[in-house]
N, C-alpha and C. Protein backbone atom coordinates (compact mmCIF):
# COMPACT_ATOMS: atom_id res chain seq x y z
N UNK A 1 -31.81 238.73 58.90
CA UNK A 1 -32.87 239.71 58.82
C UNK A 1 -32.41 240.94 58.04
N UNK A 2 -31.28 241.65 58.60
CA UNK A 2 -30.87 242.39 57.68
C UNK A 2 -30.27 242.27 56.33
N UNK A 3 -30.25 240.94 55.71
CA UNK A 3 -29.71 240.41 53.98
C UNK A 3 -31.54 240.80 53.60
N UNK A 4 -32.57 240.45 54.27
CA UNK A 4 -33.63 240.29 53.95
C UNK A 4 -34.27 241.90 53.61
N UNK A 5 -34.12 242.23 54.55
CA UNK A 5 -34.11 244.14 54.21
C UNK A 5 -33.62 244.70 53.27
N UNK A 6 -32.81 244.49 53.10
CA UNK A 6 -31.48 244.82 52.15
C UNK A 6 -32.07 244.01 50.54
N UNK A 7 -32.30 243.38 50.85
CA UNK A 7 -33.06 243.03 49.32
C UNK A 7 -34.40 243.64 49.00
N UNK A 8 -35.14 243.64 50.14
CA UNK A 8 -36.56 245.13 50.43
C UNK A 8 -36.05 246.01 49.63
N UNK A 9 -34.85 246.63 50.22
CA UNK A 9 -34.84 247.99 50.00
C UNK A 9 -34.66 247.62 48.42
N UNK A 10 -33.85 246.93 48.07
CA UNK A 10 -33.26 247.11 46.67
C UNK A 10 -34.86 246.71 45.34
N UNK A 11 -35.53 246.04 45.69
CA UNK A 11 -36.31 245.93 45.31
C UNK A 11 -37.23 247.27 45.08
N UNK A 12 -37.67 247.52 46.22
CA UNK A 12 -38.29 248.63 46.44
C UNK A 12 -38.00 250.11 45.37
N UNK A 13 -36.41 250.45 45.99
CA UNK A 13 -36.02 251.35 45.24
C UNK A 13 -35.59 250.77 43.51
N UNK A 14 -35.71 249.75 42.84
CA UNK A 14 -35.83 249.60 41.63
C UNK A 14 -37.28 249.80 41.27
N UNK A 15 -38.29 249.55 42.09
CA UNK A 15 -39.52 249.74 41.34
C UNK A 15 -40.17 251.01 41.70
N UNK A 16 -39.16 252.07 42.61
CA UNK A 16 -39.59 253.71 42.68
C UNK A 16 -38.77 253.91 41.05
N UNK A 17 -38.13 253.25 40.55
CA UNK A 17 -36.88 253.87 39.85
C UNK A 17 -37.61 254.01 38.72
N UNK A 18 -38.44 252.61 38.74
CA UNK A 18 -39.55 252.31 37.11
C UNK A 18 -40.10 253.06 37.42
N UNK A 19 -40.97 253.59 37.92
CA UNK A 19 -42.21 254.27 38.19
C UNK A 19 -42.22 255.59 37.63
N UNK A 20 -40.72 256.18 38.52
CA UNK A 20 -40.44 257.48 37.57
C UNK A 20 -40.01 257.51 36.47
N UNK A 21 -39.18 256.46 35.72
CA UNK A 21 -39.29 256.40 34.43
C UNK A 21 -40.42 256.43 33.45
N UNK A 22 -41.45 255.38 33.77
CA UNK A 22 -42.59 255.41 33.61
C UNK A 22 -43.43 256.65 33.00
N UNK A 23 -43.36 257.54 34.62
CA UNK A 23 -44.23 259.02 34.31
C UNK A 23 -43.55 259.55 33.92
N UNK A 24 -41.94 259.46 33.45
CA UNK A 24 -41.64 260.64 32.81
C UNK A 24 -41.84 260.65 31.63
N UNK A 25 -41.43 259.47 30.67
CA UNK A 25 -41.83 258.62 29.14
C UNK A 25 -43.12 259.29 29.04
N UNK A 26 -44.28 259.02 29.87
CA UNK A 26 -45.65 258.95 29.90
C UNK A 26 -46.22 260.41 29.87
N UNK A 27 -45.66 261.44 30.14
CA UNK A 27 -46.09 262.66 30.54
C UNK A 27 -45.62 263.43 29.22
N UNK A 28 -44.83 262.91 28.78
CA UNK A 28 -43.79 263.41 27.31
C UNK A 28 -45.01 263.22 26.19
N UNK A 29 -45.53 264.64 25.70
CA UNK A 29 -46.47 264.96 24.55
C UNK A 29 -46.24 264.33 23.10
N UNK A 30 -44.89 265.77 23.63
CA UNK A 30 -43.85 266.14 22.22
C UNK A 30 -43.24 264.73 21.47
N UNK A 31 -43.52 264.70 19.94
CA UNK A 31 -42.57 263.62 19.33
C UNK A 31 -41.13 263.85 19.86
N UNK A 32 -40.65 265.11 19.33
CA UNK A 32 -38.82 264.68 19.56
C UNK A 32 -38.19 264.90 20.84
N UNK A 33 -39.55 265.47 21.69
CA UNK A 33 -38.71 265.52 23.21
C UNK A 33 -39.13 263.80 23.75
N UNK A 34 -40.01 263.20 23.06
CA UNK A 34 -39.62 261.73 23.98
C UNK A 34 -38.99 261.11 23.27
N UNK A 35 -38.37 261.44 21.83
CA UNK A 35 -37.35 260.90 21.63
C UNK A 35 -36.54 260.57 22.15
N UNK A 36 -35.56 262.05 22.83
CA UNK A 36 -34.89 262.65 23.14
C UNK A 36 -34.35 262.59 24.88
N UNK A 37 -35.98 262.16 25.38
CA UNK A 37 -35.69 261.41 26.65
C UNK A 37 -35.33 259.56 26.50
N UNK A 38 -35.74 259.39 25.68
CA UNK A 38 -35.86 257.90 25.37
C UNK A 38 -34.42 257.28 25.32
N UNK A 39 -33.88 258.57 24.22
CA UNK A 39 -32.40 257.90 24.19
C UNK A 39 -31.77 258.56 25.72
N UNK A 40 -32.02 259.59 26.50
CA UNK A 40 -31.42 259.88 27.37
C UNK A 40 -31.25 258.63 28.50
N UNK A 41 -32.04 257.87 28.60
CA UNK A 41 -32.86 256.77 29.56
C UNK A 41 -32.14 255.81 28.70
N UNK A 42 -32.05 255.49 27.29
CA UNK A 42 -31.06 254.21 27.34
C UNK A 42 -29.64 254.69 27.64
N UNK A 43 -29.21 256.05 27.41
CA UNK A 43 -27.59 256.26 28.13
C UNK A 43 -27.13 256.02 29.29
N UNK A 44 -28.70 256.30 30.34
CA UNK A 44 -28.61 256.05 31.67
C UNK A 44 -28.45 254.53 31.76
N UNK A 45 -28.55 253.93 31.54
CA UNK A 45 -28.80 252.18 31.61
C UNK A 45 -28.09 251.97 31.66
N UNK A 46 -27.34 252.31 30.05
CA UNK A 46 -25.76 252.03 29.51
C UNK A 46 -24.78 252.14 30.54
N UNK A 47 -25.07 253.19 31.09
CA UNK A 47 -23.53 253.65 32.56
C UNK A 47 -23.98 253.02 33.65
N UNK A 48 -25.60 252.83 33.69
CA UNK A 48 -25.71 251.55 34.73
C UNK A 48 -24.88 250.17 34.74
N UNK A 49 -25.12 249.64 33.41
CA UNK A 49 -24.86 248.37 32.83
C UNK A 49 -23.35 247.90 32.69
N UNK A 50 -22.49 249.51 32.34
CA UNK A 50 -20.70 249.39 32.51
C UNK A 50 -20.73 249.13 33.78
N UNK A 51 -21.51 250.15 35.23
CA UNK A 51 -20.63 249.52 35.93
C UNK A 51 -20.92 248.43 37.22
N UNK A 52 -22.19 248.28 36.64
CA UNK A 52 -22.75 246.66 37.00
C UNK A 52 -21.32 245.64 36.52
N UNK A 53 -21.27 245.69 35.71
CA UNK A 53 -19.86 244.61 34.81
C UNK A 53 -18.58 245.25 35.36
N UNK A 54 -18.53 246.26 36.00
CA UNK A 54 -17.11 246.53 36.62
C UNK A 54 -17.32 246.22 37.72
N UNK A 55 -18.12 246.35 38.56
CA UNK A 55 -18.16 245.57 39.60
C UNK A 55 -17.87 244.24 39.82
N UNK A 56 -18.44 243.59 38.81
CA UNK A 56 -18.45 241.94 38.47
C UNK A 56 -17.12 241.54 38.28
N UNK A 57 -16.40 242.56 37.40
CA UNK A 57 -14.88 242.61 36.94
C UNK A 57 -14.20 242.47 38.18
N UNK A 58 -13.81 243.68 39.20
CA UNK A 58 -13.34 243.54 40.77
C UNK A 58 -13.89 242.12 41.69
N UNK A 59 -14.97 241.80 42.01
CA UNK A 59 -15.52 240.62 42.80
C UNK A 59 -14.73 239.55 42.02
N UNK A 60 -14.90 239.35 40.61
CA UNK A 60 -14.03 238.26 39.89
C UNK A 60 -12.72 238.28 40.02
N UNK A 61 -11.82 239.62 40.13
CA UNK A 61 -10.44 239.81 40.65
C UNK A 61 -10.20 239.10 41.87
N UNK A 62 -10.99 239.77 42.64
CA UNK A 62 -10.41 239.54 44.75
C UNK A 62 -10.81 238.18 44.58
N UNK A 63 -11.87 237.64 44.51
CA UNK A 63 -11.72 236.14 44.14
C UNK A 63 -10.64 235.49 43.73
N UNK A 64 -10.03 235.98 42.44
CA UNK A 64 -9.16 234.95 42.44
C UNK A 64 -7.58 235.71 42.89
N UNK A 65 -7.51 236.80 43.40
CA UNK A 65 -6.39 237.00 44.17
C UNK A 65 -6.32 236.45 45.69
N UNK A 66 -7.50 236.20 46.17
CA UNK A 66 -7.66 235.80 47.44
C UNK A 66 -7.30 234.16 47.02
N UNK A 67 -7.46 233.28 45.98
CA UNK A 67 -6.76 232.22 45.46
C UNK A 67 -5.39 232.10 45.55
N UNK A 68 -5.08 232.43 44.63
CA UNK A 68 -3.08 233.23 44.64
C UNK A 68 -3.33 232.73 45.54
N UNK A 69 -3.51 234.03 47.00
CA UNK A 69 -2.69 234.59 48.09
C UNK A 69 -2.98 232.52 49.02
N UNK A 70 -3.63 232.42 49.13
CA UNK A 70 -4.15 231.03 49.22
C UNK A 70 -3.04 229.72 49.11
N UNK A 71 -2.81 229.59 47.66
CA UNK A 71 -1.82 229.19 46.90
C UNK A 71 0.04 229.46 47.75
N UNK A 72 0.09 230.86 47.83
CA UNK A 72 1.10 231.09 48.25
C UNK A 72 1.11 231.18 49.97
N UNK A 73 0.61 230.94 50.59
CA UNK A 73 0.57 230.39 52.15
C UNK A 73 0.73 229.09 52.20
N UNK A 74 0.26 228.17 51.42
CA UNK A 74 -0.45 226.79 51.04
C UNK A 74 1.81 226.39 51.24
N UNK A 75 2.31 227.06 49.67
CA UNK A 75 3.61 227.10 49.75
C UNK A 75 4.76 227.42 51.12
N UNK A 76 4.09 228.28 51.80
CA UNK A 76 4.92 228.70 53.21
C UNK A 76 4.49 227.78 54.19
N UNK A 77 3.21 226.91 54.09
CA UNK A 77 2.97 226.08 54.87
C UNK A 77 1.78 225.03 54.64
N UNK A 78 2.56 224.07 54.49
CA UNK A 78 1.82 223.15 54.03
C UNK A 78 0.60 222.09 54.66
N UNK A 79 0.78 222.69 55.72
CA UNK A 79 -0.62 221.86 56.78
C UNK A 79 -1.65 223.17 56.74
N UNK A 80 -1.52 224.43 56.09
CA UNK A 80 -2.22 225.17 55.94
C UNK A 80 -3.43 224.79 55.11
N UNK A 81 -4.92 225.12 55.88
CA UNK A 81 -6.49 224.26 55.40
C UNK A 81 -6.82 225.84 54.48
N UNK A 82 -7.60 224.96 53.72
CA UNK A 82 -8.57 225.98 52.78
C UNK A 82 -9.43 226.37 53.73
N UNK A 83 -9.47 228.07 53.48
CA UNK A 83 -10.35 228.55 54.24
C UNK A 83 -11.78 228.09 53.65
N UNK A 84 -12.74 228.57 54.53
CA UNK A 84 -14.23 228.31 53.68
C UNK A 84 -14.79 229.06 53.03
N UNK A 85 -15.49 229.15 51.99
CA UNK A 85 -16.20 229.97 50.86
C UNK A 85 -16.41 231.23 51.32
N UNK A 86 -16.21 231.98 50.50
CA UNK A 86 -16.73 233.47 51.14
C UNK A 86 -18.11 233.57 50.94
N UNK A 87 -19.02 234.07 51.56
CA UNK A 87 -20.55 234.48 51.10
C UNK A 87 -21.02 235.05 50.49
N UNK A 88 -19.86 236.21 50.68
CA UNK A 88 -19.88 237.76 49.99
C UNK A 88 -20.25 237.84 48.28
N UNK A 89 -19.58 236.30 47.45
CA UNK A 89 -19.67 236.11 46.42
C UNK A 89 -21.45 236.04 45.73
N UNK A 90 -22.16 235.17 47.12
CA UNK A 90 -23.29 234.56 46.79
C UNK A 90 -24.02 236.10 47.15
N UNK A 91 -23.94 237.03 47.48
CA UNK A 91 -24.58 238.03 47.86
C UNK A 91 -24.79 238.99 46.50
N UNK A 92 -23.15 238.75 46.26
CA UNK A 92 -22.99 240.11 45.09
C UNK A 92 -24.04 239.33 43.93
N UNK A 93 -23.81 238.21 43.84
CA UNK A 93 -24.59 237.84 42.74
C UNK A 93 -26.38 238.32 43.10
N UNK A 94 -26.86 238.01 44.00
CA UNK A 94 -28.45 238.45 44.23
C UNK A 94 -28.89 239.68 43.94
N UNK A 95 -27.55 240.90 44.86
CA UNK A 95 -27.81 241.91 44.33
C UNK A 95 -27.62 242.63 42.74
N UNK A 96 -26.71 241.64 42.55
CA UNK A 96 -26.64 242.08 41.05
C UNK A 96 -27.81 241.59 40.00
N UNK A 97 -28.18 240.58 40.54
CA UNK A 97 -29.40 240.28 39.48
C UNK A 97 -30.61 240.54 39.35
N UNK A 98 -31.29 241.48 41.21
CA UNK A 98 -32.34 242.57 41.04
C UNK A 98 -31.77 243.71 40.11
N UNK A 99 -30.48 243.98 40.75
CA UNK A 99 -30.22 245.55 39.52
C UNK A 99 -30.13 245.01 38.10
N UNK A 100 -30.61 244.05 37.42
CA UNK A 100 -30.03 243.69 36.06
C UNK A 100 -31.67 243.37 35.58
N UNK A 101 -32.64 243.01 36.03
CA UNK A 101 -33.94 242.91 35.64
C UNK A 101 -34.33 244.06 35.88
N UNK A 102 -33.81 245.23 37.25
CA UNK A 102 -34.71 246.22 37.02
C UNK A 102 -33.95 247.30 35.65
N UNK A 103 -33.02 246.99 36.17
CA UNK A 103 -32.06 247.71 34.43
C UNK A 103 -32.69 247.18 33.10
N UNK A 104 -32.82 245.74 32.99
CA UNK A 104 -33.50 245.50 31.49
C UNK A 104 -34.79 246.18 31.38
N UNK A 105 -35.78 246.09 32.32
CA UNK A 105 -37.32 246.71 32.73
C UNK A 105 -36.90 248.27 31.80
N UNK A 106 -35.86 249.47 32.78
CA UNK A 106 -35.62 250.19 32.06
C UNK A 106 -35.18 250.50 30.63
N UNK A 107 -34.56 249.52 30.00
CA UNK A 107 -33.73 249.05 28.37
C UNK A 107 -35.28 248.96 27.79
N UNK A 108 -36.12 247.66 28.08
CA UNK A 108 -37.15 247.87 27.51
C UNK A 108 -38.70 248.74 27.12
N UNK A 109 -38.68 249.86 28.25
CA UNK A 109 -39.79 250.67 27.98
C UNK A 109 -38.65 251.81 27.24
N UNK A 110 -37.46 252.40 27.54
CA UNK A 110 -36.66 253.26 26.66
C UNK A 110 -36.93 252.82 25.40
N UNK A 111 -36.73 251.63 25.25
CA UNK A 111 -36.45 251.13 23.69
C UNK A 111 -38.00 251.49 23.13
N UNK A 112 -39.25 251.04 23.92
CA UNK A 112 -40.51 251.05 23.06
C UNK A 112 -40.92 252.56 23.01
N UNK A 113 -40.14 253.84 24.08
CA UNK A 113 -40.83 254.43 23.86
C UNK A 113 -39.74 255.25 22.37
N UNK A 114 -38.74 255.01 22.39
CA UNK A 114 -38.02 255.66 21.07
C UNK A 114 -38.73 254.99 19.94
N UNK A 115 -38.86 253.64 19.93
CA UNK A 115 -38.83 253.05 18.74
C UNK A 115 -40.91 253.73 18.48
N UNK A 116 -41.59 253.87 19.62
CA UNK A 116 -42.84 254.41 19.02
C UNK A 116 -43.03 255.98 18.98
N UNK A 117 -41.59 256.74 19.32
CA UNK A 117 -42.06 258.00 18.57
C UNK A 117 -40.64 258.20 16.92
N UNK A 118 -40.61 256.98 16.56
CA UNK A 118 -39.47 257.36 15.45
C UNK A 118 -40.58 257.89 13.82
């Protein structure tokens, strides 16, 4: 119940996130001030998007250090069983792939609104 919430929320707060992107693009008169937000909103993405992939970077680490360490018990004892899958893996991925559609959502109205005040 609470993985189920937890994807609510994340949902939720990606589509408060559009929304204000949205009215802010939308409320912008001026040619070079929605330029000017336009590219501000793809910078924001950008530092979204590094550390979406650094995250991914660490989860892909402990993964395979939790291997190693695995490996080297396996060596200290050899009737030692593979533990079972972690979950944690199958999680990071869900949450990472609402934040990566609502991140492109953002990439793509930034992009249309620069590219329609150039």
């Amino acid at each position: 119940m609470w993985r189920a919430l937890k994807i609510a929320w994340r949902i939720a707060w990606g589509t408060v996130e559009l929304a204000i992107v949205i009215y802010v693009l939308s409320a912008i008169q001026d040619r070079q001030t929605g330029l000017i937000v336009g590219v501000l909103g793809l910078i924001y993405a950008t530092i979204r998007v590094m550390f979406l992939n650094q995250a991914h970077i660490f989860m892909l680490l402990a993964n395979r250090l939790e291997q190693r360490f695995y490996e080297l018990e396996r060596l200290w004892d050899p009737q030692k069983q593979r533990p079972a899958p972690d979950p944690a893996m199958g999680r990071f991925y869900v949450d990472q792939s609402i934040a990566w559609v609502f991140l492109a959502l953002v990439y793509l109205i930034c992009l249309l609104q620069v590219f329609s005040k150039l």
